[in-house]
N, C-alpha and C. Protein backbone atom coordinates (compact mmCIF):
# COMPACT_ATOMS: atom_id res chain seq x y z
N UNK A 1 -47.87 115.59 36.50
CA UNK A 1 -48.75 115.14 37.57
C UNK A 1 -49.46 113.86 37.15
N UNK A 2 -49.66 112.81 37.92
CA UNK A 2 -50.49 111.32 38.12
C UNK A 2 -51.76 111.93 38.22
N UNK A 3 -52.73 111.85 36.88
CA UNK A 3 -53.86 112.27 37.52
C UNK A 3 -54.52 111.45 38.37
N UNK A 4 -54.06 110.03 37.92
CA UNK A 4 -54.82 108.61 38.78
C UNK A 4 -54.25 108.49 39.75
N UNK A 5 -52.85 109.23 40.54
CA UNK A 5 -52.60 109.28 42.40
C UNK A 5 -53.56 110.31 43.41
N UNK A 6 -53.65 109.87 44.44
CA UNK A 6 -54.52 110.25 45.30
C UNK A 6 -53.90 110.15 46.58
N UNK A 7 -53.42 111.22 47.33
CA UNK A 7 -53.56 111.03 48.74
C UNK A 7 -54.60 111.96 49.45
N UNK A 8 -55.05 110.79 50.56
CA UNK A 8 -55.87 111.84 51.65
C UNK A 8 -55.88 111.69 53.23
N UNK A 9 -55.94 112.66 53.14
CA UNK A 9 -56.39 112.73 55.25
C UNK A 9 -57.15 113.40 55.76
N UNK A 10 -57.82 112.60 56.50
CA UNK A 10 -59.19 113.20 57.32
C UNK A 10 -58.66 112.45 58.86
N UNK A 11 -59.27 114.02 59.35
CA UNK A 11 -59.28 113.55 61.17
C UNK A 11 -60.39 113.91 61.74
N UNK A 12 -60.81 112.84 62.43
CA UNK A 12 -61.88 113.05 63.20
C UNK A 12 -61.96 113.45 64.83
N UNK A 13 -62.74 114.19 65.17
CA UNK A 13 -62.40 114.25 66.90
C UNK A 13 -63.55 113.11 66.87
N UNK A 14 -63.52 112.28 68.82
CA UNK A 14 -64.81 112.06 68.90
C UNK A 14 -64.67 112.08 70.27
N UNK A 15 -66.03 111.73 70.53
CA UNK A 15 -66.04 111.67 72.14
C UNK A 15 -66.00 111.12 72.95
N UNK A 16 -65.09 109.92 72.13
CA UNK A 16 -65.33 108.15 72.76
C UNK A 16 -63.80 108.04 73.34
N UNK A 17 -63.43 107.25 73.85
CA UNK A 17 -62.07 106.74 74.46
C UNK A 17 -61.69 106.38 73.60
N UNK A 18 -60.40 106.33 73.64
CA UNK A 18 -59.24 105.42 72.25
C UNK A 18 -59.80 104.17 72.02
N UNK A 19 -59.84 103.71 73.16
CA UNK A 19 -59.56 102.27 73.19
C UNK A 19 -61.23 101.84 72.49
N UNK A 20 -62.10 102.60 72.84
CA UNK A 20 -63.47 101.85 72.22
C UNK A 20 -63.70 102.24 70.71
N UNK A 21 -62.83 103.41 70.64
CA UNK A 21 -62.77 103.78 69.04
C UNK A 21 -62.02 102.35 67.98
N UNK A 22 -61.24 102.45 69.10
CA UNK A 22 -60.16 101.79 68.30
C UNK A 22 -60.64 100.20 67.85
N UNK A 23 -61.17 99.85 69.03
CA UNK A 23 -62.31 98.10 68.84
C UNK A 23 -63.06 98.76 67.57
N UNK A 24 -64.09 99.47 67.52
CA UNK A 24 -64.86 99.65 66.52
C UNK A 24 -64.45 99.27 65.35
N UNK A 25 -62.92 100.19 65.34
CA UNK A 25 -62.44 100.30 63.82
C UNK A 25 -61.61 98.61 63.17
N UNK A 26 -61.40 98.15 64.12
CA UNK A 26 -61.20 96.65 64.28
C UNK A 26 -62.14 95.65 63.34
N UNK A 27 -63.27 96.12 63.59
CA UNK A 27 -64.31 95.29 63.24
C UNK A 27 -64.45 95.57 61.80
N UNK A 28 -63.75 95.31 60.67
CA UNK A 28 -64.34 95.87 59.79
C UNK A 28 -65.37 95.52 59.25
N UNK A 29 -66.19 94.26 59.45
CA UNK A 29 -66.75 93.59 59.08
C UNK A 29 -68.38 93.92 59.40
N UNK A 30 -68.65 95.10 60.62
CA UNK A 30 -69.23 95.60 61.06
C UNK A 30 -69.12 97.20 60.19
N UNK A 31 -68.25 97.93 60.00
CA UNK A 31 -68.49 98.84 58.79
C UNK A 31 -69.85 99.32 58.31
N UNK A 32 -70.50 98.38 57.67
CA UNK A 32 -71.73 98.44 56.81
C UNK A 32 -72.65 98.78 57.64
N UNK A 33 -72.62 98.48 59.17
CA UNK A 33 -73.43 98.67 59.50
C UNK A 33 -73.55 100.12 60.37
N UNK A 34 -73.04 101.11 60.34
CA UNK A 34 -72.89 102.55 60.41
C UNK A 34 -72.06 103.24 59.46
N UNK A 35 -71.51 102.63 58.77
CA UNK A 35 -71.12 103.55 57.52
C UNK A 35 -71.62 103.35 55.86
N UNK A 36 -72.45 104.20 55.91
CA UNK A 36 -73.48 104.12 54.40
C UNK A 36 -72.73 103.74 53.33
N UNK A 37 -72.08 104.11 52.94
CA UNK A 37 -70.78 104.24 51.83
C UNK A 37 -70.38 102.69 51.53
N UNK A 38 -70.29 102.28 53.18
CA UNK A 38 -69.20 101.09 52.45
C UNK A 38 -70.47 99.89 52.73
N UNK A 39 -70.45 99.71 51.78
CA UNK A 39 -71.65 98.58 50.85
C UNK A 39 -71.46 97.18 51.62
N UNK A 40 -70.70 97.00 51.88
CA UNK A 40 -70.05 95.21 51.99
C UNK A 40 -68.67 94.94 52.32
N UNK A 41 -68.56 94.21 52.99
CA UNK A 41 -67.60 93.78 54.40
C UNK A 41 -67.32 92.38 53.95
N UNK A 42 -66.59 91.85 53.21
CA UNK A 42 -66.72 90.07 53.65
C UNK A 42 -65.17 89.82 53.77
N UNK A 43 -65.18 89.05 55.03
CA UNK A 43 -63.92 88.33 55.42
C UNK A 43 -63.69 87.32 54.31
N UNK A 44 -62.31 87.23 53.53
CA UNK A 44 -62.04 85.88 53.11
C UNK A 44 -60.34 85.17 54.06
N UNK A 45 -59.86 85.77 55.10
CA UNK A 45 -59.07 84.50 56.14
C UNK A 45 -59.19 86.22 57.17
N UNK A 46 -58.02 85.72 58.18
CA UNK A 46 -58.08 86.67 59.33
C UNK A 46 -57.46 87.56 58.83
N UNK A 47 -56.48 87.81 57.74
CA UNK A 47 -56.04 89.20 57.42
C UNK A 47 -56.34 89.98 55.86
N UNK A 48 -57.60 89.13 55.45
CA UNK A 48 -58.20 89.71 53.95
C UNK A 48 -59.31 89.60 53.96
N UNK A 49 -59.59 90.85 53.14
CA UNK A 49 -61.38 91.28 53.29
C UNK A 49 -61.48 91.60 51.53
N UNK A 50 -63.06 91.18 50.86
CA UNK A 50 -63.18 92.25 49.87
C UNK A 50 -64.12 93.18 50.49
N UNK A 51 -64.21 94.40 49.46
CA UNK A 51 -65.10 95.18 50.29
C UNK A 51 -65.42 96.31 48.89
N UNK A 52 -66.97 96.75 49.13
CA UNK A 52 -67.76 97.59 47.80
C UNK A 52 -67.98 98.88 48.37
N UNK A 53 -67.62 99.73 47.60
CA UNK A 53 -67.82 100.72 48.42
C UNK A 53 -68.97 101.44 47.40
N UNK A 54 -69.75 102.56 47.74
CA UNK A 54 -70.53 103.77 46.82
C UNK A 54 -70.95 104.81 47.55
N UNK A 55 -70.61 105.85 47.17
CA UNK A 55 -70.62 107.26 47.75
C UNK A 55 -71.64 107.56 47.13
N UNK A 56 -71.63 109.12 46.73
CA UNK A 56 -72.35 109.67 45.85
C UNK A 56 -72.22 109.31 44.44
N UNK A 57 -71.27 109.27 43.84
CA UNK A 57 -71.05 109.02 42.65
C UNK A 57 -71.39 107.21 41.84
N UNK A 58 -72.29 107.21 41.11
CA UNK A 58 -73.28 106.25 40.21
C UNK A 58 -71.89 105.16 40.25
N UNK A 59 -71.15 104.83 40.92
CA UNK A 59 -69.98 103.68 40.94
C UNK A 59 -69.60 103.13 41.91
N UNK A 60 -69.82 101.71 41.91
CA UNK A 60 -68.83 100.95 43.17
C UNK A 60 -67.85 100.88 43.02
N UNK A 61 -66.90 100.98 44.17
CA UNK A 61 -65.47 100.42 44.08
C UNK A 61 -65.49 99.16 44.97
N UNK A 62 -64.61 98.23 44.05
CA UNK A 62 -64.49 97.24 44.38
C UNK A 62 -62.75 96.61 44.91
N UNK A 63 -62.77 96.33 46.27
CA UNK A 63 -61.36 96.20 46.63
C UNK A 63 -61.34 95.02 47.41
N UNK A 64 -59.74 94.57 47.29
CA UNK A 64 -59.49 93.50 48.29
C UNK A 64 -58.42 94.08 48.89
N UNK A 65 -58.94 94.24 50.37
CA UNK A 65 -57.92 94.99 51.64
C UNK A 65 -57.28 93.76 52.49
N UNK A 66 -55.94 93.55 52.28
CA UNK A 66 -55.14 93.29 53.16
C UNK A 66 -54.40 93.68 53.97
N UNK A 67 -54.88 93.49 55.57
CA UNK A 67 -53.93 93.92 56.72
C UNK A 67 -52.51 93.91 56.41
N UNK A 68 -51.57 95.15 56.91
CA UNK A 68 -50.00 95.44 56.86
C UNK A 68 -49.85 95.25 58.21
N UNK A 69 -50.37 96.41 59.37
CA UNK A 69 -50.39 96.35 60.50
C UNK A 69 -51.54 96.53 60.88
N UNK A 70 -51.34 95.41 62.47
CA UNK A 70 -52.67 95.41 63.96
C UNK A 70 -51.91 95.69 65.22
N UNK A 71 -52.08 96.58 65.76
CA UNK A 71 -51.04 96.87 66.46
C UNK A 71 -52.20 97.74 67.44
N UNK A 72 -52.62 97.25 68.91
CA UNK A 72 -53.43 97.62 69.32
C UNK A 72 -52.85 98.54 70.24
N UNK A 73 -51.53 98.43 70.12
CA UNK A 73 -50.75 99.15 71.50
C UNK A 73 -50.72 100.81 71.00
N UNK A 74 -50.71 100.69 69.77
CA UNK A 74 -49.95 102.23 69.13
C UNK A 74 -51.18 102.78 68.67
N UNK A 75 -52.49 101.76 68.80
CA UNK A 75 -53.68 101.96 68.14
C UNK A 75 -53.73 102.27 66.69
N UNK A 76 -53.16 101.32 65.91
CA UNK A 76 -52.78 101.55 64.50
C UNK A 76 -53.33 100.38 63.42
N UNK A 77 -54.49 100.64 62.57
CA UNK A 77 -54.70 99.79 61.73
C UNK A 77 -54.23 100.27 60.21
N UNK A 78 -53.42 99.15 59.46
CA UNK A 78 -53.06 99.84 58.07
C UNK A 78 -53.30 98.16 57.09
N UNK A 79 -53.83 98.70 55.81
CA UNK A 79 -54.03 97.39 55.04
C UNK A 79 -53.86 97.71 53.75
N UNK A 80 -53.28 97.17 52.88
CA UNK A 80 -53.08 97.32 51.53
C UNK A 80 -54.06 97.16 50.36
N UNK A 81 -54.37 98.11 49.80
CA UNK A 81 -55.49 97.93 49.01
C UNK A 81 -55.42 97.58 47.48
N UNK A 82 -56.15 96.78 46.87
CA UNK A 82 -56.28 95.93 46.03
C UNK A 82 -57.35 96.12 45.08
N UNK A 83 -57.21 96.23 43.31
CA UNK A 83 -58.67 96.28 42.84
C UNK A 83 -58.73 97.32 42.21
N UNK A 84 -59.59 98.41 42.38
CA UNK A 84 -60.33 99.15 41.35
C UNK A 84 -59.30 100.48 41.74
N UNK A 85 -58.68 100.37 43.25
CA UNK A 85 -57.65 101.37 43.66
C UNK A 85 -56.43 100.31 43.94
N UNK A 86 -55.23 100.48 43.71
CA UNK A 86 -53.99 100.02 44.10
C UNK A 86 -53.27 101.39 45.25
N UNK A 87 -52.86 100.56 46.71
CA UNK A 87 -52.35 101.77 47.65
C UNK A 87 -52.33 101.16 49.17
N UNK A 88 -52.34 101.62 49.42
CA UNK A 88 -52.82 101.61 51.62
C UNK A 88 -53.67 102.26 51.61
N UNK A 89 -54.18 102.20 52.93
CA UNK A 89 -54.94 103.21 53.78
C UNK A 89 -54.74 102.54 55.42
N UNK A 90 -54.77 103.81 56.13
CA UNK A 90 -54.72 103.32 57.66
C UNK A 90 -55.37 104.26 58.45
N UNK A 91 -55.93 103.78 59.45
CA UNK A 91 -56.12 104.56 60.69
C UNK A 91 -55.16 103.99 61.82
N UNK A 92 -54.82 105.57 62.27
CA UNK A 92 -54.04 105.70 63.82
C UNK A 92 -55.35 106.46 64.64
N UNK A 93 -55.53 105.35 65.95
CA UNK A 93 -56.43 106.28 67.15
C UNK A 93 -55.33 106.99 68.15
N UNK A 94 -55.94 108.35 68.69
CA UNK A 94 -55.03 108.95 69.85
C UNK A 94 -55.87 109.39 70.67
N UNK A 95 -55.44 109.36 72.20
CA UNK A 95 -56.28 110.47 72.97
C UNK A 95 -56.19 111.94 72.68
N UNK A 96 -57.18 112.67 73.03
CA UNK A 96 -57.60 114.14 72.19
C UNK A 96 -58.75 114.41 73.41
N UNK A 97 -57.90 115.41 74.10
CA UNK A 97 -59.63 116.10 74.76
C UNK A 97 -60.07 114.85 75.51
N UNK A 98 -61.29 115.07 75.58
CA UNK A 98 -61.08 114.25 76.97
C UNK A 98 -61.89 112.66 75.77
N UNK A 99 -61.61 112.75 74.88
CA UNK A 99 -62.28 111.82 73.69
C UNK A 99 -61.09 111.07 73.00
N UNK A 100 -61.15 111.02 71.54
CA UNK A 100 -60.47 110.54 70.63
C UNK A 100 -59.95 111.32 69.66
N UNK A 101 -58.49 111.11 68.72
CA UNK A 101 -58.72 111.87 67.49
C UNK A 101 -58.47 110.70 66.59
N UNK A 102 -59.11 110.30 65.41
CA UNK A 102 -58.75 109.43 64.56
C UNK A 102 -58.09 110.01 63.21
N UNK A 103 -57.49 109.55 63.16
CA UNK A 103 -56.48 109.98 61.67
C UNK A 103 -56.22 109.02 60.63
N UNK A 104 -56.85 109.11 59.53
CA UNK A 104 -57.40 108.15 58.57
C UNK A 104 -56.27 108.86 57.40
N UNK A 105 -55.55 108.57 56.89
CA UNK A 105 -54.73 108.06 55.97
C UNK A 105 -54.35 107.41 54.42
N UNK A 106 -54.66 107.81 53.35
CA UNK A 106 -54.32 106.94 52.13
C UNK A 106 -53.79 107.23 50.85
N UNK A 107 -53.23 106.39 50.57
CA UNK A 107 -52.54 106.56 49.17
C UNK A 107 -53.19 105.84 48.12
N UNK A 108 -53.21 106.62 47.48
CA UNK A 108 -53.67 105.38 46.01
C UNK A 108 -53.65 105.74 44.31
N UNK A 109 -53.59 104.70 44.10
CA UNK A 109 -53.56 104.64 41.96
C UNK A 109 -54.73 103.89 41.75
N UNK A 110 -55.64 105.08 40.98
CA UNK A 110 -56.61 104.35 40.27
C UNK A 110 -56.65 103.08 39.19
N UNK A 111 -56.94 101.95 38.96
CA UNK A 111 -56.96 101.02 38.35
C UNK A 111 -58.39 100.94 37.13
N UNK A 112 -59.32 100.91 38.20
CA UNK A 112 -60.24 100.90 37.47
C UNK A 112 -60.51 102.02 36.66
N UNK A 113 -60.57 101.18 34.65
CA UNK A 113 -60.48 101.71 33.75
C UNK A 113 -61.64 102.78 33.10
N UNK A 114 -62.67 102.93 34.08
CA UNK A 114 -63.37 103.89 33.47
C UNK A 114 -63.20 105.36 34.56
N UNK A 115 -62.93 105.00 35.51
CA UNK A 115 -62.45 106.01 36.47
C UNK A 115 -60.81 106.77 35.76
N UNK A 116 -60.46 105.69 34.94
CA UNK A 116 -59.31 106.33 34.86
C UNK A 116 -59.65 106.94 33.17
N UNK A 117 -60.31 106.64 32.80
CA UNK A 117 -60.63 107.72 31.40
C UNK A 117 -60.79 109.16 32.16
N UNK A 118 -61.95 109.31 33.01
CA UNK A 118 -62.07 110.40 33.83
C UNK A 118 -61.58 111.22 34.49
N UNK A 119 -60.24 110.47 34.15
CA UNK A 119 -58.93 110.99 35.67
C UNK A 119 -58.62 112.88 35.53
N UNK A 120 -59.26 113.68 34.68
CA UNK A 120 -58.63 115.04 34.40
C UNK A 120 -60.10 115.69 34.72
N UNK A 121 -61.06 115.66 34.09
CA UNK A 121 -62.62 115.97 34.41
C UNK A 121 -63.08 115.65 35.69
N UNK A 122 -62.61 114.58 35.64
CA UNK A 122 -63.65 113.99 37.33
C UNK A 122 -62.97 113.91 38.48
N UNK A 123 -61.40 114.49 38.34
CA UNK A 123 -60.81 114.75 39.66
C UNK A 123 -61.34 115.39 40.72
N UNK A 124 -62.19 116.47 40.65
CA UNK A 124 -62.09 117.47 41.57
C UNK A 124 -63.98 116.67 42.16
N UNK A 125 -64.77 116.15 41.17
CA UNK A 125 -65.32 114.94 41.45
C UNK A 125 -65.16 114.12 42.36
N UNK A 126 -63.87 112.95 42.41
CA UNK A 126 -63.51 111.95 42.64
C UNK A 126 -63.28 112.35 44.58
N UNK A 127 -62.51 113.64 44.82
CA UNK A 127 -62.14 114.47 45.79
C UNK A 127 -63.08 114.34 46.40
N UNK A 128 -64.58 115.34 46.28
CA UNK A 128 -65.82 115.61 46.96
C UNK A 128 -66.62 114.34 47.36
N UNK A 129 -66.44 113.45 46.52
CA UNK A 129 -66.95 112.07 46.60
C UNK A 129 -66.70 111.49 48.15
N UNK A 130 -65.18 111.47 48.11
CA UNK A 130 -64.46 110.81 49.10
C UNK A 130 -64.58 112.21 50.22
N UNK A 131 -64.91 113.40 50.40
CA UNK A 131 -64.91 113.89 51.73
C UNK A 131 -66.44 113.30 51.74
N UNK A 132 -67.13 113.76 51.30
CA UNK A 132 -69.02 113.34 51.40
C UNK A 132 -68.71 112.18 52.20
N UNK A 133 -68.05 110.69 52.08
CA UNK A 133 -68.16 109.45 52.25
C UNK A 133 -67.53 109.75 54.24
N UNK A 134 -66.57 110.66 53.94
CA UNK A 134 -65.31 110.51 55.16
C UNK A 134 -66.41 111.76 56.40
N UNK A 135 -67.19 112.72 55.67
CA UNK A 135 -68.03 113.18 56.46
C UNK A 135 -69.17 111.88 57.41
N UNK A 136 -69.29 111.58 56.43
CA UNK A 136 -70.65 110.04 56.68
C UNK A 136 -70.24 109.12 57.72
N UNK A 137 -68.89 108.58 57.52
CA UNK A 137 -68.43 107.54 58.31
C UNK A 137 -67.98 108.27 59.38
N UNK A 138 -67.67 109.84 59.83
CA UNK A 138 -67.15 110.15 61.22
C UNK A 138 -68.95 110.22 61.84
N UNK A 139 -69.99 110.81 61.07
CA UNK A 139 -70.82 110.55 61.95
C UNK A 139 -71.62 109.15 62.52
N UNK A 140 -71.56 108.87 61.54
CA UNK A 140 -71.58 107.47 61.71
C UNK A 140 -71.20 106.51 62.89
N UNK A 141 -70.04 106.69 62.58
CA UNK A 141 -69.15 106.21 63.95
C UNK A 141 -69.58 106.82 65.33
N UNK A 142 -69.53 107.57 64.93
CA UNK A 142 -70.01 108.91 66.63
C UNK A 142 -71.38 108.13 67.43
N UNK A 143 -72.04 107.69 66.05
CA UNK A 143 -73.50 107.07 66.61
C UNK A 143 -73.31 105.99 67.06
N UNK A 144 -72.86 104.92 66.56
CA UNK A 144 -72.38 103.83 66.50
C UNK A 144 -71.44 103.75 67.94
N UNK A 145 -70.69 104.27 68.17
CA UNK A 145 -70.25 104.63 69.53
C UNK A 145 -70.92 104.73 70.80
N UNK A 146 -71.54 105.81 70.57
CA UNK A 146 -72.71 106.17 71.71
C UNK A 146 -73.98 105.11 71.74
N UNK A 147 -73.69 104.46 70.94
CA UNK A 147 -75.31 103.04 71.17
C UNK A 147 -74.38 101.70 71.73
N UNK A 148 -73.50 101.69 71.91
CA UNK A 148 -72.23 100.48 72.31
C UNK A 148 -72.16 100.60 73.52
């Protein structure tokens, strides 16, 4: 077993339309500003961002996300991630109920070298970290929604 691979998926219901979910998640640059976790947003051209993230755990991650796919028709954002994690991550929006379901997506290899001393101890760590964060950002969003 890779202790430093990681996949995850989280789905969210919400109560918003696809289509306004789906603008939201567009914006990443806006992020910071309903999702606690992710620290910092900065555009460097139209399809690369760095971006800091901190959950619970005393560590930023530090990444540079480049868009794979924008594809507003299928409602599908996916970008390749760069940095302290090497991988993807994507969200697909769908209609669900008379709302949304979002389905968030990722793969990854830890890089950063002190996370990866940790990789056998702090797995089950590293896990809770990232639902805590993925709890945060669905409510988040929900709010962030309903004030739009």
């Amino acid at each position: 077993m890779d202790w430093n691979h990681y996949r995850f998926r989280t789905v969210w219901d919400l109560p918003a339309p696809p289509g306004a979910v789906y603008t939201a998640l567009e914006q990443a640059e806006d992020y910071p500003r309903w999702w606690p976790q992710v620290r910092e947003i900065t555009r460097v051209d139209d399809t690369t961002a760095t971006a800091r993230f901190r959950s619970v755990l005393p560590y930023d991650l530090v990444l540079t996300l480049r868009q794979r796919r924008h594809d507003p028709a299928a409602r599908v954002l996916e970008a390749a991630l760069s940095g302290d994690l090497d991988g993807w991550a994507r969200w697909t929006v769908t209609p669900h109920g008379g709302g949304s379901r979002v389905v968030y997506e990722q793969e990854v290899h830890v890089r950063a070298a002190p996370l990866r001393r940790l990789a056998v101890p702090g797995r089950p760590f590293f896990r809770a970290n990232h639902a805590l964060m993925m709890r945060a950002g669905r409510r988040g969003l929900a709010a962030w929604l309903r004030a739009v």
